[in-house]
N, C-alpha and C. Protein backbone atom coordinates (compact mmCIF):
# COMPACT_ATOMS: atom_id res chain seq x y z
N UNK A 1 133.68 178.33 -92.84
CA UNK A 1 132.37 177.73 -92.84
C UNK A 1 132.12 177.08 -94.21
N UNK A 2 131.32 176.03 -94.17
CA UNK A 2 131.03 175.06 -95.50
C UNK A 2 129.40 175.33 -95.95
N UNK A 3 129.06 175.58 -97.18
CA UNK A 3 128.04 175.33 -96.54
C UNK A 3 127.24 175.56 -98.36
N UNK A 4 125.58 175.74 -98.62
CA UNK A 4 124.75 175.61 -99.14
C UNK A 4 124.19 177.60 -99.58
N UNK A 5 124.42 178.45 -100.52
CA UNK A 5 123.59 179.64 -100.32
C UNK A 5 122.85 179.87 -101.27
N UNK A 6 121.95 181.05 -101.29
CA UNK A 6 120.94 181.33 -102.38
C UNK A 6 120.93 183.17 -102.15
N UNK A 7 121.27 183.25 -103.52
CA UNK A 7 121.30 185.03 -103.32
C UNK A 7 120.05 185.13 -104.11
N UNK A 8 119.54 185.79 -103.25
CA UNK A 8 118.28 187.03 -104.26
C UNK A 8 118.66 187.95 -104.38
N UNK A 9 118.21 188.17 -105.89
CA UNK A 9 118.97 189.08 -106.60
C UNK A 9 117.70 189.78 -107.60
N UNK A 10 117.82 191.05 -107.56
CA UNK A 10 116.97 192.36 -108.57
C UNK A 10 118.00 192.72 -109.74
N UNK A 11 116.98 192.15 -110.75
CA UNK A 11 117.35 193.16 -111.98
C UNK A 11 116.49 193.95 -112.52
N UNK A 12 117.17 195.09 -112.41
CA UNK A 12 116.26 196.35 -111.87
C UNK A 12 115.37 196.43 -113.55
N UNK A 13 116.59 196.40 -114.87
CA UNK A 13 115.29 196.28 -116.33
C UNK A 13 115.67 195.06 -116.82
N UNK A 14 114.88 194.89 -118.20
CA UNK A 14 115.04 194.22 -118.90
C UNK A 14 116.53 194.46 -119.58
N UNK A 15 117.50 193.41 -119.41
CA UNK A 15 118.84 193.11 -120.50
C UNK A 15 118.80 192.17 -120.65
N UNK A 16 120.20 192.03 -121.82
CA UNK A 16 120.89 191.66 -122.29
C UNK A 16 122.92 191.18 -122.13
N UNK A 17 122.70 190.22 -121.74
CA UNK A 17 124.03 189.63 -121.32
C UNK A 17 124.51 188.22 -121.93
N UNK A 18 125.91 188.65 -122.37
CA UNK A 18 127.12 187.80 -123.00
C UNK A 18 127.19 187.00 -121.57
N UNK A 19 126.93 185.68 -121.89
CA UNK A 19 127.25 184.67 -120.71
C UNK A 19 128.33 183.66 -120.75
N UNK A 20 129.35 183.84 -121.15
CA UNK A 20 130.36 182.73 -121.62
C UNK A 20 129.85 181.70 -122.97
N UNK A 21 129.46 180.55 -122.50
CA UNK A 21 129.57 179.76 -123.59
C UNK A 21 128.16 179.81 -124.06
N UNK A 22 126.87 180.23 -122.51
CA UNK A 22 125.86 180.66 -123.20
C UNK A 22 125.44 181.09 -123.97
N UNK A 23 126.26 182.11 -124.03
CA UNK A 23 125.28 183.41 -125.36
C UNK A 23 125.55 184.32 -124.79
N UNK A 24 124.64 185.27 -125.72
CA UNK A 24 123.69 185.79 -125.31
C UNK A 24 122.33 185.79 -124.76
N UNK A 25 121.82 186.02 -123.40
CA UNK A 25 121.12 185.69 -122.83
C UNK A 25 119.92 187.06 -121.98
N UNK A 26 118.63 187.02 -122.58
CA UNK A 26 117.88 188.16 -121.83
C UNK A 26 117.21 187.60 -120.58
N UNK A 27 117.73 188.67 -119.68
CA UNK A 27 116.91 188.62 -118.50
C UNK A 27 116.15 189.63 -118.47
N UNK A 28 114.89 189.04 -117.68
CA UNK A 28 113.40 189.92 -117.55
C UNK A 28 113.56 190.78 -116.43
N UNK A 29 112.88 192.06 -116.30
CA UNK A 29 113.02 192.99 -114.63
C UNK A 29 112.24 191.91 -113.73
N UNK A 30 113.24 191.91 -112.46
CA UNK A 30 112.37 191.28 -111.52
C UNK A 30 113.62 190.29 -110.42
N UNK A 31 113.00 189.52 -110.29
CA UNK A 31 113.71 188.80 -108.77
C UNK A 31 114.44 187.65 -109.03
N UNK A 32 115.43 187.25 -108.95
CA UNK A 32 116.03 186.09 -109.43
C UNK A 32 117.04 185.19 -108.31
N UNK A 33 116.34 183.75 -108.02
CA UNK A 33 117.49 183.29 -107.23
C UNK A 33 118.39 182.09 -107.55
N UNK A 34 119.53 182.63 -107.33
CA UNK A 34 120.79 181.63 -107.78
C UNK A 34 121.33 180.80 -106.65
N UNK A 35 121.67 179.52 -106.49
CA UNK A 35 121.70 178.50 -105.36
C UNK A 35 123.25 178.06 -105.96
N UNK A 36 123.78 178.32 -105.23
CA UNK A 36 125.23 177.90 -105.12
C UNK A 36 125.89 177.10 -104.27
N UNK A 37 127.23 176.42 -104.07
CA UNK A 37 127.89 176.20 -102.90
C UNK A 37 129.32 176.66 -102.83
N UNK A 38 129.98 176.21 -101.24
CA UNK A 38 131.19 176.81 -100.99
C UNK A 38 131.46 175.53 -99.77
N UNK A 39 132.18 175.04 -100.11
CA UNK A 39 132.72 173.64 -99.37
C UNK A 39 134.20 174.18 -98.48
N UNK A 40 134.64 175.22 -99.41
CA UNK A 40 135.84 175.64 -98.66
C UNK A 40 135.95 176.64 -97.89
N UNK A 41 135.08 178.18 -98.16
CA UNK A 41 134.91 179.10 -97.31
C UNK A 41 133.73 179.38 -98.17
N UNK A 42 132.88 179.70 -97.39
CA UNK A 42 131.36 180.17 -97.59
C UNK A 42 131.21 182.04 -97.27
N UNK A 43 132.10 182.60 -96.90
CA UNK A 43 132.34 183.74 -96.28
C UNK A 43 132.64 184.35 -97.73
N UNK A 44 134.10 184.11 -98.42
CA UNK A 44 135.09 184.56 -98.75
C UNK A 44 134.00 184.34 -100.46
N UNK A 45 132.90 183.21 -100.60
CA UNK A 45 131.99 183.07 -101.97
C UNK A 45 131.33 184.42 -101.55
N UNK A 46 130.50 184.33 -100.83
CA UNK A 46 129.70 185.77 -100.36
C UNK A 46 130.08 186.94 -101.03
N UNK A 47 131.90 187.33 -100.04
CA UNK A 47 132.40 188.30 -100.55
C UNK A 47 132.43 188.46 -101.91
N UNK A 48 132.89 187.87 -102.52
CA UNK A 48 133.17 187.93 -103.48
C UNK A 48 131.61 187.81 -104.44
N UNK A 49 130.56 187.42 -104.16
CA UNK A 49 129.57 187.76 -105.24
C UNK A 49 129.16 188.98 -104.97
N UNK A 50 129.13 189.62 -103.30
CA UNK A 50 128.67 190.56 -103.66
C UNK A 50 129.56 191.99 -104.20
N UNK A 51 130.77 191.79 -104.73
CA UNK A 51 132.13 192.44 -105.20
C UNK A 51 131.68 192.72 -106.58
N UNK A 52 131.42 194.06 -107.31
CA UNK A 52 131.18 194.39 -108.30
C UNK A 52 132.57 194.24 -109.22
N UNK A 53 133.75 194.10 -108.90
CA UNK A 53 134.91 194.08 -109.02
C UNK A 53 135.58 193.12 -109.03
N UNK A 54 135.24 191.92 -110.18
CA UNK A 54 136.14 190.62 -109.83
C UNK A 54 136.26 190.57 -110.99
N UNK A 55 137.07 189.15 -111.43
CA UNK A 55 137.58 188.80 -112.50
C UNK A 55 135.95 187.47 -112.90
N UNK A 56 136.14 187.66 -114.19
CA UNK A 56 134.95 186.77 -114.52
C UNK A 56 134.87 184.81 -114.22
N UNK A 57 134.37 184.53 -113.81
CA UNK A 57 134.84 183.42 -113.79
C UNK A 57 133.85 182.09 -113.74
N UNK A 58 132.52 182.49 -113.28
CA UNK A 58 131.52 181.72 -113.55
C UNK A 58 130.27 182.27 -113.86
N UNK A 59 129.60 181.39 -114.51
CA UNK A 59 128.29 182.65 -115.25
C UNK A 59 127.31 183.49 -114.50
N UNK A 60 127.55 183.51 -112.88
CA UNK A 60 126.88 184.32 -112.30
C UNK A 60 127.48 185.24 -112.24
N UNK A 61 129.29 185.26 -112.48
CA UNK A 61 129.69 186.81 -112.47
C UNK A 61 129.43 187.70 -113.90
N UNK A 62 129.16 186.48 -114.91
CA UNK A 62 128.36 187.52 -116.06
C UNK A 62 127.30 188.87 -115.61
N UNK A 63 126.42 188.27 -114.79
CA UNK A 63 125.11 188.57 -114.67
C UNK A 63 125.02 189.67 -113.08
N UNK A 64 126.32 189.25 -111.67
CA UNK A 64 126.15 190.28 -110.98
C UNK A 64 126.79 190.88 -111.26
N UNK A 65 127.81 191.29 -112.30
CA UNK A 65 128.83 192.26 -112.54
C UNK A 65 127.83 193.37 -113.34
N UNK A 66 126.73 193.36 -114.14
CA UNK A 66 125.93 194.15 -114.51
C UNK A 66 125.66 194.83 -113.61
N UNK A 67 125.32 196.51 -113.75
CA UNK A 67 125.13 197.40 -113.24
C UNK A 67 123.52 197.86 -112.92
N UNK A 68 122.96 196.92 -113.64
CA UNK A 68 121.26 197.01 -113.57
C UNK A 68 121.05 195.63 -112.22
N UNK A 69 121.38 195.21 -111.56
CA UNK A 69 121.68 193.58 -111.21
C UNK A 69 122.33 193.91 -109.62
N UNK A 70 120.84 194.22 -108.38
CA UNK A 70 121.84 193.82 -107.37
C UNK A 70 121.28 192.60 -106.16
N UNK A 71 122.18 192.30 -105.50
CA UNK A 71 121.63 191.47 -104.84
C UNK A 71 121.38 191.71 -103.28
N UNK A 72 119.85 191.70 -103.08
CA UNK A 72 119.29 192.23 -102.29
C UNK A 72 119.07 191.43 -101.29
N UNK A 73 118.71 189.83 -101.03
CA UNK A 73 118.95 189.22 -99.64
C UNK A 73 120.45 188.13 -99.86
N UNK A 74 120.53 187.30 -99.09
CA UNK A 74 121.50 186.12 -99.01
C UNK A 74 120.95 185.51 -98.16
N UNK A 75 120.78 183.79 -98.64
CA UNK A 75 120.45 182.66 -97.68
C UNK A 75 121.22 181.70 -97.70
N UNK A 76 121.69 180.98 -96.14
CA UNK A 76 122.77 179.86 -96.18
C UNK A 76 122.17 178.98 -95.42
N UNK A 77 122.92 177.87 -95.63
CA UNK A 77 122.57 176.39 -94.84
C UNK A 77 123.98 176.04 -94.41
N UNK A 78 124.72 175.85 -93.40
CA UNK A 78 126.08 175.87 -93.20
C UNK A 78 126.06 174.43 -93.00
N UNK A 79 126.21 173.60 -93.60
CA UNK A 79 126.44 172.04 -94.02
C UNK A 79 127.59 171.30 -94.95
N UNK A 80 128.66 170.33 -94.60
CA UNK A 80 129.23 170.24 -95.17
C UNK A 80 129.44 169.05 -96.41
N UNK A 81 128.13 169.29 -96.63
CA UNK A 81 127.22 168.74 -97.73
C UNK A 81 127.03 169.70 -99.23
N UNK A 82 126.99 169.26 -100.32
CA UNK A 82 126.77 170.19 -100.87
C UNK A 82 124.85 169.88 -101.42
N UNK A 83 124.10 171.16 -100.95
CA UNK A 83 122.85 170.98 -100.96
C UNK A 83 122.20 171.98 -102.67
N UNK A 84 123.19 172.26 -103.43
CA UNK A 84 122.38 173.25 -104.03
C UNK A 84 121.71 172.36 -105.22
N UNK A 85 121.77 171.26 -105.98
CA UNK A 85 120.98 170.63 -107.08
C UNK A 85 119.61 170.26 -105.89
N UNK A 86 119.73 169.70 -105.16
CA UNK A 86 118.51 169.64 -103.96
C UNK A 86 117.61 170.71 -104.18
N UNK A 87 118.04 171.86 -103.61
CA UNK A 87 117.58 173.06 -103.48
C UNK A 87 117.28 173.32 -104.89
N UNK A 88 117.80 173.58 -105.85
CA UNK A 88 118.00 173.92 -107.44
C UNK A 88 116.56 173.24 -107.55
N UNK A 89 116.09 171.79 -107.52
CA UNK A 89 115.10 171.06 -107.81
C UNK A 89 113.99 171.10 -106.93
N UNK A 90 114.07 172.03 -106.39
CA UNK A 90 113.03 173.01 -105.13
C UNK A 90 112.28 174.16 -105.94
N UNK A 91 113.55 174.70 -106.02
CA UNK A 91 112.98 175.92 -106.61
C UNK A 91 112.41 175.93 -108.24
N UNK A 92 113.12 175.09 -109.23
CA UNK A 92 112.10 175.00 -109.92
C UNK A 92 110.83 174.31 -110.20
N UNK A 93 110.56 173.83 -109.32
CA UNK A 93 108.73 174.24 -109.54
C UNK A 93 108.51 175.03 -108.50
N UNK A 94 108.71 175.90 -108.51
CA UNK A 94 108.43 177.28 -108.52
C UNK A 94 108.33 178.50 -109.22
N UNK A 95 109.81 178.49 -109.45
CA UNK A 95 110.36 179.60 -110.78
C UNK A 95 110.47 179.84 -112.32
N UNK A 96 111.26 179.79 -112.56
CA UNK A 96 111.37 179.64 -114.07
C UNK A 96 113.11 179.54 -114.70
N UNK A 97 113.61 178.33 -114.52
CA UNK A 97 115.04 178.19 -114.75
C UNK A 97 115.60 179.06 -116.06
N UNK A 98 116.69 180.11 -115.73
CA UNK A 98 117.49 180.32 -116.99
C UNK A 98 118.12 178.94 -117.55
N UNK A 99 118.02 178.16 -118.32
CA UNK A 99 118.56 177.48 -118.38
C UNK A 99 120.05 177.22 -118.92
N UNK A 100 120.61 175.86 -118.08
CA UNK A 100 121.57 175.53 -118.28
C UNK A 100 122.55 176.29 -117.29
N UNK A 101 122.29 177.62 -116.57
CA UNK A 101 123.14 178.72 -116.29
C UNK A 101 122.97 178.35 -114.56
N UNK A 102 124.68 178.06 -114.45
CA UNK A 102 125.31 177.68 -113.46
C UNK A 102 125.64 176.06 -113.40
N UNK A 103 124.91 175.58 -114.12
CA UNK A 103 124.76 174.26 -113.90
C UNK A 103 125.18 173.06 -114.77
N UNK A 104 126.34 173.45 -115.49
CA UNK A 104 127.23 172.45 -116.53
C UNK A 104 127.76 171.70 -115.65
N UNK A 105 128.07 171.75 -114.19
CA UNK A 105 128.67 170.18 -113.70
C UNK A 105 127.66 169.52 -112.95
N UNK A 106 126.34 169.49 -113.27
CA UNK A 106 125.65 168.96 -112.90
C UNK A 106 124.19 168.36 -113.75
N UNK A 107 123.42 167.62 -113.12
CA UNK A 107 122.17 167.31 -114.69
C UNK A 107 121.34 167.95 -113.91
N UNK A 108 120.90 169.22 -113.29
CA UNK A 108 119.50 170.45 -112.86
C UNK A 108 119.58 171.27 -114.26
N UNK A 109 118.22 171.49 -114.50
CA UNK A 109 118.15 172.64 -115.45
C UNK A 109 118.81 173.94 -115.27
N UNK A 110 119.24 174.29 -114.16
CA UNK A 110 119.71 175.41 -114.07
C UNK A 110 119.83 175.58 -112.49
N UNK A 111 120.53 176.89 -111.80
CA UNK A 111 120.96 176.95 -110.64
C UNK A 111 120.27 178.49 -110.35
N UNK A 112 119.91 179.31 -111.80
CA UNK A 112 119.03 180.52 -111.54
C UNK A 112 117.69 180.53 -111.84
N UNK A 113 117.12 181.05 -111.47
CA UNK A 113 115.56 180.77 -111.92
C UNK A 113 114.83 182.25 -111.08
N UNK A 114 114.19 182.75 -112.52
CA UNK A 114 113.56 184.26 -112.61
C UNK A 114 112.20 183.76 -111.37
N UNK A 115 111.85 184.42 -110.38
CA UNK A 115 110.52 184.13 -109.69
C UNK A 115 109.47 184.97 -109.53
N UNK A 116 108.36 184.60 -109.88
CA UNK A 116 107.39 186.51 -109.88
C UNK A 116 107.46 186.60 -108.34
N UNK A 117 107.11 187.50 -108.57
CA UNK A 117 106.60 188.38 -106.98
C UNK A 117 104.89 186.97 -106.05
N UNK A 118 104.45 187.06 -106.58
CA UNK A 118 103.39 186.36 -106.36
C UNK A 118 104.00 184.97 -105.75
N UNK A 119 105.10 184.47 -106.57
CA UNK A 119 105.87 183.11 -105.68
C UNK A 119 106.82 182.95 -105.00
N UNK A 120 107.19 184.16 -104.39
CA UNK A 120 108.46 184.67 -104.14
C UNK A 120 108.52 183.67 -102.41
N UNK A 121 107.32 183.99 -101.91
CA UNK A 121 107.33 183.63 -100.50
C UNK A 121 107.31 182.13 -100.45
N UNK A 122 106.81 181.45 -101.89
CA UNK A 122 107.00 179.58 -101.40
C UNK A 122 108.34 179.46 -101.53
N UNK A 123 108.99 180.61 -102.70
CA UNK A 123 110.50 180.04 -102.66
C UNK A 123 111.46 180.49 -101.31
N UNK A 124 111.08 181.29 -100.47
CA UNK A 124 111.72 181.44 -99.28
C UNK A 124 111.20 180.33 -98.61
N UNK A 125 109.65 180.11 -98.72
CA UNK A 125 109.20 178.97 -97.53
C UNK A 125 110.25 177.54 -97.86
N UNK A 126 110.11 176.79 -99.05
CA UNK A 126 111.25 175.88 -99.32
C UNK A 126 112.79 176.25 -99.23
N UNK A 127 113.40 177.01 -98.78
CA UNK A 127 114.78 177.22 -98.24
C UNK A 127 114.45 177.58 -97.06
N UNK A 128 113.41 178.15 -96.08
CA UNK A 128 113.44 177.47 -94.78
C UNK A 128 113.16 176.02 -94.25
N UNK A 129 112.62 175.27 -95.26
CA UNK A 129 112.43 173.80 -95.37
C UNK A 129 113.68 173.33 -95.27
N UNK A 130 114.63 173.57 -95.77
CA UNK A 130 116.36 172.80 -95.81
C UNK A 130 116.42 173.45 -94.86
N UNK A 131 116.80 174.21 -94.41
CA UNK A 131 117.10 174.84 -93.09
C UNK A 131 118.48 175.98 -93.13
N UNK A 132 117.98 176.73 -94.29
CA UNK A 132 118.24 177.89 -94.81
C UNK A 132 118.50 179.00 -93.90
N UNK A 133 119.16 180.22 -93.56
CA UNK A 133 118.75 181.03 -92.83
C UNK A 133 119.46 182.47 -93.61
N UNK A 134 118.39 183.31 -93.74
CA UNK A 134 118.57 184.57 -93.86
C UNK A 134 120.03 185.32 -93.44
N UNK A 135 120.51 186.23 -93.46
CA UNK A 135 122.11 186.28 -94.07
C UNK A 135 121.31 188.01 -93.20
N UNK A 136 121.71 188.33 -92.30
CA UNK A 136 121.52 189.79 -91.87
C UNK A 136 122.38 190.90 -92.48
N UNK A 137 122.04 192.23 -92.67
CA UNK A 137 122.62 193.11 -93.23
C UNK A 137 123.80 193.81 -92.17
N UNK A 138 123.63 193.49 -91.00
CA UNK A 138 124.76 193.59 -90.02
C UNK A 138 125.58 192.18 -90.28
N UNK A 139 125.36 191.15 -90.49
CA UNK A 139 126.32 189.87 -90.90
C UNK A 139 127.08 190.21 -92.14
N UNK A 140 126.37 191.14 -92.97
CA UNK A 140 126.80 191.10 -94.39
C UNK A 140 128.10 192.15 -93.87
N UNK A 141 127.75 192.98 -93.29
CA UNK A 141 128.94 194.65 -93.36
C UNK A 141 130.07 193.52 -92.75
N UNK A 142 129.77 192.78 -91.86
CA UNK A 142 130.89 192.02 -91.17
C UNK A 142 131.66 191.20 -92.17
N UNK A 143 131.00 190.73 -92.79
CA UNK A 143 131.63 189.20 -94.25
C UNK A 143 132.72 190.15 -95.17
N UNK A 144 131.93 191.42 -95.26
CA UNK A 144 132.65 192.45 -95.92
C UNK A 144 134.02 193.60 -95.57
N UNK A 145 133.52 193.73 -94.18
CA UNK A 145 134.62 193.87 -93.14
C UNK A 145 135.77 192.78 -92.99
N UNK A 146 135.55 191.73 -92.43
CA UNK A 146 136.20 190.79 -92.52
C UNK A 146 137.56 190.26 -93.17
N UNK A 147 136.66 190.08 -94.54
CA UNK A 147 137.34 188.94 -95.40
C UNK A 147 138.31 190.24 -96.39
């Protein structure tokens, strides 16, 4: 499958994380969603973000490889388009971009962006706008089964 996702993701406190070329970089407690793509297998990206156990390789595995840091829904658009600077430029005006983080091959401020609780539901309402769909926790055991 090809396609467009967005993990929401809890960090449960306030840290501190070495981000590659970033920095050092603090994240606030609270809800954070990262908009990605997978043109080649969209399954096998999944697996693998939600894998506490990988090799480092892009600055979101800085940040889910932390042990304070999990990710609590998954949303996809199965398109063989790549939709995430779209989406990326959705969500911030909404959120609040980490900047720069995820997003060196592209000109979006960023691909993560911290969201309070209070805006949490426009940023789901605009990824059901693309035509986003929620990622079930019986789909997930399967992606994980699976792959």
């Amino acid at each position: 499958m090809k396609g467009t996702y967005c993990l929401k993701i809890l960090c449960k406190n306030k840290i501190k994380i070495e981000v590659g070329a970033l920095g050092e970089l603090l994240f606030k407690k609270g809800i954070y969603l990262y908009i990605g793509s997978a043109l080649n297998s969209l399954e096998k990206r999944i697996k693998r973000h939600i894998s506490k156990n990988k090799k480092i390789y892009w600055h979101i595995d800085y940040f889910l490889k932390n042990m304070n840091v999990d990710i609590k829904e998954i949303y996809f658009v199965s398109k063989p388009v790549k939709m995430e600077c779209k989406t990326s430029k959705s969500i911030d005006t909404i959120g609040t971009p980490v900047k720069n983080f995820g997003s060196s091959d592209c000109s979006c401020k960023s691909h993560l962006f911290f969201v309070s609780t209070n805006n949490i539901k426009l940023a789901e309402n605009a990824l059901y706008k693309y035509g986003y769909s929620l990622i079930s926790e019986i789909d997930l055991k399967k992606i994980m089964f699976l792959l």
